[in-house]
Protein backbone atom coordinates (compact mmCIF):
# COMPACT_ATOMS: atom_id res chain seq x y z
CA UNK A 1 221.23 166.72 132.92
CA UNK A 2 223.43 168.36 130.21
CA UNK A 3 223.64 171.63 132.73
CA UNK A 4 226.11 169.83 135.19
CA UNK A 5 228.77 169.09 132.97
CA UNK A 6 228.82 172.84 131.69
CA UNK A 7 228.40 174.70 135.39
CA UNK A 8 231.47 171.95 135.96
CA UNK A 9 233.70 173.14 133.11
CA UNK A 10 233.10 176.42 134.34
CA UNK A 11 234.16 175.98 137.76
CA UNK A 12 237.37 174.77 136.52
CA UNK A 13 237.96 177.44 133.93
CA UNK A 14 237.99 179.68 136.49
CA UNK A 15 240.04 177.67 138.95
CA UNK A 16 242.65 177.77 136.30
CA UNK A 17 242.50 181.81 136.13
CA UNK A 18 242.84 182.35 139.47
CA UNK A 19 245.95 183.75 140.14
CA UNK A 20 247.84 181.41 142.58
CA UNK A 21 249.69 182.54 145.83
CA UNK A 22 253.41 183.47 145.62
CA UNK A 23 255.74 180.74 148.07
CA UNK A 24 256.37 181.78 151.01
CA UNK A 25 259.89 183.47 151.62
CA UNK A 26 262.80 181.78 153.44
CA UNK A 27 263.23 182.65 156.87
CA UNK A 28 266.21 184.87 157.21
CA UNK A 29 269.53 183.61 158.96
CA UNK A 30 270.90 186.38 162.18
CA UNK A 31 273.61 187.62 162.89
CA UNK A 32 275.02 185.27 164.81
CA UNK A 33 275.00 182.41 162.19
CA UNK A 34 276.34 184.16 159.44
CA UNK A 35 279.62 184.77 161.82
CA UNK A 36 279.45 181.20 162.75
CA UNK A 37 279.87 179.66 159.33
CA UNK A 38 282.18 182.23 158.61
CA UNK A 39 284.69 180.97 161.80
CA UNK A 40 283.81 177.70 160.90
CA UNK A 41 285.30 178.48 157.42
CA UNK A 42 288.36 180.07 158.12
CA UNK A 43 289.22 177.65 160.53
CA UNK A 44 288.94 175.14 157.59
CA UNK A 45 291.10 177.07 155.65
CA UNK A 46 293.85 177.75 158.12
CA UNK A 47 293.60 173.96 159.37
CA UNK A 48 294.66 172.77 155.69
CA UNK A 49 297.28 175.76 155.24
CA UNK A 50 299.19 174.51 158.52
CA UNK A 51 298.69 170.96 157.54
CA UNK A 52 299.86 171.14 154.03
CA UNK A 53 303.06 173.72 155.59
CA UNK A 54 303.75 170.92 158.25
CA UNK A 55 303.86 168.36 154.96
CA UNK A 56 305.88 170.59 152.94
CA UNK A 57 308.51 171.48 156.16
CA UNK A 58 308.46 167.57 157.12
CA UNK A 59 309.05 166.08 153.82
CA UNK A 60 311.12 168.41 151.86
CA UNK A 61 314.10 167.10 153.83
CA UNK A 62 313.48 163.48 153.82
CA UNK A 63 313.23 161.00 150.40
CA UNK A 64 311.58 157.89 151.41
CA UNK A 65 309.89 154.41 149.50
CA UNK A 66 308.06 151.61 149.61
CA UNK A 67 310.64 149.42 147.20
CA UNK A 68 312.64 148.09 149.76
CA UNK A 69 312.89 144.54 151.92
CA UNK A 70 315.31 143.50 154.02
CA UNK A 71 318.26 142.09 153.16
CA UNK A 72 320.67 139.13 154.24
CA UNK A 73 323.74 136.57 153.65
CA UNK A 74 322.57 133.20 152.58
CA UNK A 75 324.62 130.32 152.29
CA UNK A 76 323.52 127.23 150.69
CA UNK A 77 324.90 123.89 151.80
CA UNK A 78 325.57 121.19 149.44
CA UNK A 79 327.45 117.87 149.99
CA UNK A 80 330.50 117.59 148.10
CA UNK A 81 330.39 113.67 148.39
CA UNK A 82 327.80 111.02 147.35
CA UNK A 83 325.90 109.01 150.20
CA UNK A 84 323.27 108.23 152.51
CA UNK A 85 322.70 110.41 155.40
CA UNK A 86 322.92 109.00 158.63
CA UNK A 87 322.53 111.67 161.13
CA UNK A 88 320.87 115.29 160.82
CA UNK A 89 322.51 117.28 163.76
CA UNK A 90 320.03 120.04 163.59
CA UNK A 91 315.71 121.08 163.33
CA UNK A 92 313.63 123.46 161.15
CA UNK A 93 314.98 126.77 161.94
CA UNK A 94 317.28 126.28 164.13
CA UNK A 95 320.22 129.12 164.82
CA UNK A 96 322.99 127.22 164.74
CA UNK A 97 326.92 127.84 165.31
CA UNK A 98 329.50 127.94 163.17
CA UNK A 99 331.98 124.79 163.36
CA UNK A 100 328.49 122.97 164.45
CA UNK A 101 328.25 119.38 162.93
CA UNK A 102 324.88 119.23 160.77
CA UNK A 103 324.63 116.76 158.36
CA UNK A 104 326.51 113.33 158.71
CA UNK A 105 327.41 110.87 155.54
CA UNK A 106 327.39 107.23 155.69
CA UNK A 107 331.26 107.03 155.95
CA UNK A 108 332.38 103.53 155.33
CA UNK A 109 333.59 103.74 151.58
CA UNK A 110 335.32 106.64 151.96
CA UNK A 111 337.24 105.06 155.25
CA UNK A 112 338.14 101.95 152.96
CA UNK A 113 339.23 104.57 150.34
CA UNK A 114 341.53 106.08 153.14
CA UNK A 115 343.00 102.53 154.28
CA UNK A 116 343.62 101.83 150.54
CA UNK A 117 345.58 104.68 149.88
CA UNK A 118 347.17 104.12 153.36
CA UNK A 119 348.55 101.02 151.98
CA UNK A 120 349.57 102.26 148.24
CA UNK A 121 351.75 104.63 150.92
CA UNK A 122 353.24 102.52 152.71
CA UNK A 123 354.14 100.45 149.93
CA UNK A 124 355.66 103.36 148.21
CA UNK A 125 357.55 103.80 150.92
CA UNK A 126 358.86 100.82 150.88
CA UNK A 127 359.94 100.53 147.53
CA UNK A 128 362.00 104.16 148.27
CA UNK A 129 363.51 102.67 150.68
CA UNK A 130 364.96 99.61 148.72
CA UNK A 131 365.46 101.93 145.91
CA UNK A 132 368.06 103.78 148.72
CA UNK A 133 369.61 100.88 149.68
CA UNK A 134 370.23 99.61 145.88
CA UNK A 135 372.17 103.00 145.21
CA UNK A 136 374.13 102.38 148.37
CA UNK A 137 374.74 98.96 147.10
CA UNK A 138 376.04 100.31 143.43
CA UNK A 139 377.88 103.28 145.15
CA UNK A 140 379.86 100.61 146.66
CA UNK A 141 379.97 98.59 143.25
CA UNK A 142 381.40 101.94 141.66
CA UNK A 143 384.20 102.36 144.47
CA UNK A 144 384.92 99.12 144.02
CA UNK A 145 385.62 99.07 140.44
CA UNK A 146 387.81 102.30 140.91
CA UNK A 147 389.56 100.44 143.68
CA UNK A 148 390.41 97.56 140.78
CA UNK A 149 391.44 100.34 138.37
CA UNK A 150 394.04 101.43 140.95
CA UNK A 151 394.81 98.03 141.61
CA UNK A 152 395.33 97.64 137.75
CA UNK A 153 397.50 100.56 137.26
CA UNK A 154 399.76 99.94 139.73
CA UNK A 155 400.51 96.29 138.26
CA UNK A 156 400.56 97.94 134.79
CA UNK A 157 403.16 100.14 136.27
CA UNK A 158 405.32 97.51 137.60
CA UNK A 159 404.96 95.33 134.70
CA UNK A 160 406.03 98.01 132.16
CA UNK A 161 408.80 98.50 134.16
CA UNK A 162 410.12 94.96 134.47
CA UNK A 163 409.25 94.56 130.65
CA UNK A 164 411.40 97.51 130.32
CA UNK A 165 413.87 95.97 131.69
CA UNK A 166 414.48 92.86 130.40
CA UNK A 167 414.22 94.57 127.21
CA UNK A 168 417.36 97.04 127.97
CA UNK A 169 419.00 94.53 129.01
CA UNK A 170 421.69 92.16 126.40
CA UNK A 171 419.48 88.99 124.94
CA UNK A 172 422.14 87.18 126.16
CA UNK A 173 421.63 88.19 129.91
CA UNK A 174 418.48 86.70 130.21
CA UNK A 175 416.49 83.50 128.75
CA UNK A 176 414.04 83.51 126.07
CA UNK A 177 411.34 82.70 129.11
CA UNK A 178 412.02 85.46 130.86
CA UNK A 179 411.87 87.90 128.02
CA UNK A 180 408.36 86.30 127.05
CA UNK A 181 406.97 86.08 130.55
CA UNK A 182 407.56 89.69 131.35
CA UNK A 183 405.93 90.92 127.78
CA UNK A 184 402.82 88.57 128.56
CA UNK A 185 402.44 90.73 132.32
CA UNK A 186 402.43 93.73 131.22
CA UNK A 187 400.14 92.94 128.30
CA UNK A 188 398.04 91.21 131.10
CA UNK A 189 398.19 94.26 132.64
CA UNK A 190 397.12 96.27 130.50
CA UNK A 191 393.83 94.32 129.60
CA UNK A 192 392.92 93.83 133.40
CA UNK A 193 393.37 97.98 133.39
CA UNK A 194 390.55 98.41 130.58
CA UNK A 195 388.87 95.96 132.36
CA UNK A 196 388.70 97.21 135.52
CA UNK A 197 387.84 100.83 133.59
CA UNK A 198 384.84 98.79 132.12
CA UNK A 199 383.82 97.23 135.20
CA UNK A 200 383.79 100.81 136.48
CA UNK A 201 381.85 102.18 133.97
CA UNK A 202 379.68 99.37 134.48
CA UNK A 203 379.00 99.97 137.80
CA UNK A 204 378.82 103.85 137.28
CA UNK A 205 375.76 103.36 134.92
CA UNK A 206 374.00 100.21 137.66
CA UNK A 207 374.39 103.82 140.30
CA UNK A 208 372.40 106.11 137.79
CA UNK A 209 369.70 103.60 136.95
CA UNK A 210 369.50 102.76 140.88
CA UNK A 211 369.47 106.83 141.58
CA UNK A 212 366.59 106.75 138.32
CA UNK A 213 364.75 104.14 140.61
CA UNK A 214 365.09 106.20 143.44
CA UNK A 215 363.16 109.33 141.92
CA UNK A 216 360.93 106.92 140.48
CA UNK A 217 359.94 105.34 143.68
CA UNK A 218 359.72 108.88 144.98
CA UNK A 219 356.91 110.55 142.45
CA UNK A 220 355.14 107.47 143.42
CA UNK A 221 355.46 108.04 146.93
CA UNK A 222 354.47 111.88 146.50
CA UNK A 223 351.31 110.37 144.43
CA UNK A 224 350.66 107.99 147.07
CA UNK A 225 350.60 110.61 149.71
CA UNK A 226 348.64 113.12 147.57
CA UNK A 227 346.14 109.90 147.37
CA UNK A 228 346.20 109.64 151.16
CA UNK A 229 345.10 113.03 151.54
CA UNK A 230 342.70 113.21 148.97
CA UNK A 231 341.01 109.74 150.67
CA UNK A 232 341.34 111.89 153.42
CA UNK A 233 339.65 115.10 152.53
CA UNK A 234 336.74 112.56 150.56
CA UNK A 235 336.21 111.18 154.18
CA UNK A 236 335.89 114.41 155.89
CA UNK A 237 333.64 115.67 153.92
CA UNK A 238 330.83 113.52 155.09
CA UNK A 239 331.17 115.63 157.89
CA UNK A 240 329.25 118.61 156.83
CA UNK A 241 330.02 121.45 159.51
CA UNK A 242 328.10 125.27 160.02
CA UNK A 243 330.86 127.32 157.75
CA UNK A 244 328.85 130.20 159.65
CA UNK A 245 326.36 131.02 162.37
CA UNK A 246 323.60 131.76 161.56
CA UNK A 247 319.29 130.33 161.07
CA UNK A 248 318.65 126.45 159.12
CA UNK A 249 315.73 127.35 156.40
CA UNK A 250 314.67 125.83 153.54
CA UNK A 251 315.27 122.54 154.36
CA UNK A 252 314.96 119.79 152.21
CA UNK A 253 317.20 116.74 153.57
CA UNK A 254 316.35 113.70 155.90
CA UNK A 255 317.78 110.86 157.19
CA UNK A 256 318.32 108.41 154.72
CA UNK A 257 318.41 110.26 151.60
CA UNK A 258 320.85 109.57 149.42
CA UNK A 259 322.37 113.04 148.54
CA UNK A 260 324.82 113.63 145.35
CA UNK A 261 327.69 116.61 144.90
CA UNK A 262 326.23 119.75 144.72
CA UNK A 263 322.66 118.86 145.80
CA UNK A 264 320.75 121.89 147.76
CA UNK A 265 320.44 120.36 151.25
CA UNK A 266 319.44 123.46 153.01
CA UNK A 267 320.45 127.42 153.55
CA UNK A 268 321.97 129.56 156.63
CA UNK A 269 320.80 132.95 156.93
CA UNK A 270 323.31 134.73 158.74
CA UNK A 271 322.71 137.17 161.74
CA UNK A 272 323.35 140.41 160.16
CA UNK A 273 320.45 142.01 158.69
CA UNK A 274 320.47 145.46 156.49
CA UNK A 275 317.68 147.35 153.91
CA UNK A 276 317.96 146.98 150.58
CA UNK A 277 316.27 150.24 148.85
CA UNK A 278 315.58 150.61 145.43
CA UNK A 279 315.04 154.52 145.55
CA UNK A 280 314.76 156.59 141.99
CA UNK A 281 317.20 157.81 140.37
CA UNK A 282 315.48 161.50 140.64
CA UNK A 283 315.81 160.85 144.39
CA UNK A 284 319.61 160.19 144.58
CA UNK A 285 320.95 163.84 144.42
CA UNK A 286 320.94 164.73 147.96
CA UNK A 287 321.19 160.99 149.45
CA UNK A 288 324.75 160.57 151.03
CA UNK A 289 326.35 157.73 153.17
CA UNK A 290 325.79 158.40 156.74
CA UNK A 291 322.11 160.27 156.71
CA UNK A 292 320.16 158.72 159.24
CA UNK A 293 317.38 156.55 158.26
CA UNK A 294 313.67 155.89 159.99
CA UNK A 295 312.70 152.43 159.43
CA UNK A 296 309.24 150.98 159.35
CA UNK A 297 308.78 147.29 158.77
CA UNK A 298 305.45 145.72 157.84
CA UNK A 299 306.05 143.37 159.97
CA UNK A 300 306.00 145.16 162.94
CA UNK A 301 304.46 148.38 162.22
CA UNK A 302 304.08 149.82 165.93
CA UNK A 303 308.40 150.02 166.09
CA UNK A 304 310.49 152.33 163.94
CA UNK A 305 313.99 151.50 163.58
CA UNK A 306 316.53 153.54 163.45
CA UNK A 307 319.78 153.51 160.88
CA UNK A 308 321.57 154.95 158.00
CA UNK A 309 322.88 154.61 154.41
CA UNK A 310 326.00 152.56 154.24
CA UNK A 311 326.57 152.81 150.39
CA UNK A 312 324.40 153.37 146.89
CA UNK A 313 325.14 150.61 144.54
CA UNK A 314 326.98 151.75 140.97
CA UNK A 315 324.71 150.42 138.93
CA UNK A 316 321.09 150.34 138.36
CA UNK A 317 318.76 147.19 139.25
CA UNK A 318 318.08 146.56 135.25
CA UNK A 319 321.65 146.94 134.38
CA UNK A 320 322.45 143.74 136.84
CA UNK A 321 319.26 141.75 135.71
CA UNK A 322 319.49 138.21 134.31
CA UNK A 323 318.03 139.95 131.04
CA UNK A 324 319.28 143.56 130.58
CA UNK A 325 317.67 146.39 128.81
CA UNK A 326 318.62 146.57 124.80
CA UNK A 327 317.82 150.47 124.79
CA UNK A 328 319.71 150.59 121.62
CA UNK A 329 317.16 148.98 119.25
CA UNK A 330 313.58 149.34 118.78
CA UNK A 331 311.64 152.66 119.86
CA UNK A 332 313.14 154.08 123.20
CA UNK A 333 310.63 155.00 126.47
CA UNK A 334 312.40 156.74 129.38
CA UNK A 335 311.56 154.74 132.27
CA UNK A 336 312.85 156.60 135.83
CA UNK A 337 315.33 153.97 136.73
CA UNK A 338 315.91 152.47 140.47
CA UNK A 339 318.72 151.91 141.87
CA UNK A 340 319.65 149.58 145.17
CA UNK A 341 321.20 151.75 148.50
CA UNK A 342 322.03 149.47 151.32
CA UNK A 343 320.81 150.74 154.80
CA UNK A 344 322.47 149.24 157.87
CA UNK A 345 320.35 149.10 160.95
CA UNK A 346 321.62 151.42 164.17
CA UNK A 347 319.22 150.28 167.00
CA UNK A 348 319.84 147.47 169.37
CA UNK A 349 315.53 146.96 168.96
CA UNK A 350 315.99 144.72 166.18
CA UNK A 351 317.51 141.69 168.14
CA UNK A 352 313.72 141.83 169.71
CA UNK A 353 312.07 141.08 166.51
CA UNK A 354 311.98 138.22 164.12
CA UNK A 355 313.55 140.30 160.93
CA UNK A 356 313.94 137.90 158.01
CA UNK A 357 314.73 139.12 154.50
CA UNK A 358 312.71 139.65 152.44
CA UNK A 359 309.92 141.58 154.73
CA UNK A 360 308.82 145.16 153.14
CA UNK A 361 309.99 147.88 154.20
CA UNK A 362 308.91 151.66 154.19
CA UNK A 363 312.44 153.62 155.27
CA UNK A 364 312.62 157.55 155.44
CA UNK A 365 316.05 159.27 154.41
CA UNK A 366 316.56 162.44 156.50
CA UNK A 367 318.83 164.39 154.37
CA UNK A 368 321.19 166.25 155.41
């Protein structure tokens, strides 16, 4: 019994020292393969040097980013009069034409304004008129009055004269009557001269205050009219016309609102569409108005436009910002700067497609 353990141990000791056999070798590769990998190699190799030549030749002329949307006028429409609307002459998006009637104002107060200040007007008119006529009236007073002072001079004249008379004369010639009633006309005389003088100054100041009248009643007939047109203008207004043609967004009116001065109704985006870029600074030196531009919009990704740089902006994006960059306290980090270039679109294509700002934009400079 104890025997089997021991012949077992022994079988195994010399299991362990036999020397075991060596792996067998790797079959060896011909000819032919070992020129095969080395094709398939170099034809690696020369694929990626022509590929990154074609990158270097196709790009080194060309500056190009992703920063850029497209850009256009927007004009938001406000009332400039308070009211209910009454009539929307327009739908969501719409393109519309300028001079087009879009929004209408309940008009009625502003009409009674208008018939008001028609009145005031006319009234002021009026009262010019009579203001006219009373200088007329005291132009006549005044020729009168220098009339009377003729009148008065010439019976001065011949009163002096027969006063002169009977005084050259011998007291004996004539009767005490005679000598008294001759000195009594001419003294008469003489008062109803300063009278008449008085009556014409008199009548020379009633002209002035009548001419005063007249400019008077003249300012108020220039205020009047300035009121007429003002009633005027307030009633037009709640006419609210396209100022341009262009597409109705961002509506936010209806009928029956009631809609204050300055309230955003809605905007027009106007036909014309360009690219606004924001290229780096560090890719600005070769960039000149006129270089022809490839265009690739998100939004339609199978077209690329054509156009070109109509002018680099003198300024950079943060100097324009509603919070500008203090470089000139705290610790300073260069950061490369952008700055906007406008690209105008060249290529009839774009009529086709439903361009709005704002899209992204991928455009390609090909400098010159």
């Amino acid at each position: 019994m104890d025997d089997q353990p021991l012949e077992g141990q022994r079988q195994m000791s010399q299991a362990l020292e036999r020397p075991t056999d060596p792996p067998a070798p790797p079959p060896k590769r011909g000819r032919a393969g070992r020129m095969l990998g080395l094709g398939f190699g170099t034809l690696v190799v020369l694929g990626m040097l022509a590929g990154g030549t074609w990158y270097w030749l196709s790009t080194r002329n060309t500056e190009s980013t992703d920063d850029a949307f497209i850009d256009a006028h927007v004009t938001q429409l406000s009332p400039r009069v308070a009211g209910q609307v009454t009539e929307l002459g327009f739908a969501d998006n719409d393109h519309v034409q300028a001079g087009q009637v879009l929004v209408k104002i309940d008009p009625r107060d502003f009409q009674a304004r208008l018939d008001q200040a028609m009145a005031q007007q006319a009234n002021a008119d009026a009262s010019l008129a009579q203001a006219r006529t009373q200088v007329a009236v005291q132009q006549a007073a005044v020729d009168q009055a220098r009339a009377n002072i003729a009148q008065a001079e010439a019976d001065l004249t011949m009163a002096k004269q027969d006063y002169d008379r009977f005084k050259a004369i011998n007291p004996q010639a004539v009767t005490r009557q005679q000598i008294d009633s001759a000195t009594a006309t001419y003294r008469s005389a003489q008062a109803k001269l300063d009278a008449s003088h008085q009556g014409e100054r008199g009548a020379q100041a009633q002209l002035q205050a009548s001419q005063a009248q007249v400019l008077g009643a003249q300012a108020a007939l220039r205020q009047a009219d300035a009121n007429v047109e003002t009633a005027r203008l307030q009633l037009s207004y709640t006419t609210i016309q396209a100022p341009v043609t262009g597409t109705v967004t961002h509506r936010s009116v209806d009928v029956g609102n009631y809609v204050n001065p300055g309230q955003p109704l809605f905007a027009l985006v106007q036909d014309e569409r360009w690219v606004t870029a924001n290229f780096k600074e560090t890719q600005l030196d070769r960039i000149r108005r006129g270089d022809t531009v490839d265009i690739i919009v998100d939004a339609v990704p199978s077209v690329v436009f054509h156009g070109k740089v109509d002018s680099i902006q003198s300024g950079t994006g943060s100097v324009f910002s509603s919070l500008p960059a203090e470089n000139a306290t705290g610790n300073y980090v260069k950061i490369v700067q952008r700055v906007p270039v406008k690209i105008v679109f060249d290529d009839p294509r774009t009529k086709d497609h439903p361009l709005a700002p704002g899209m992204s934009v991928v455009p390609t400079v090909r400098l010159r």
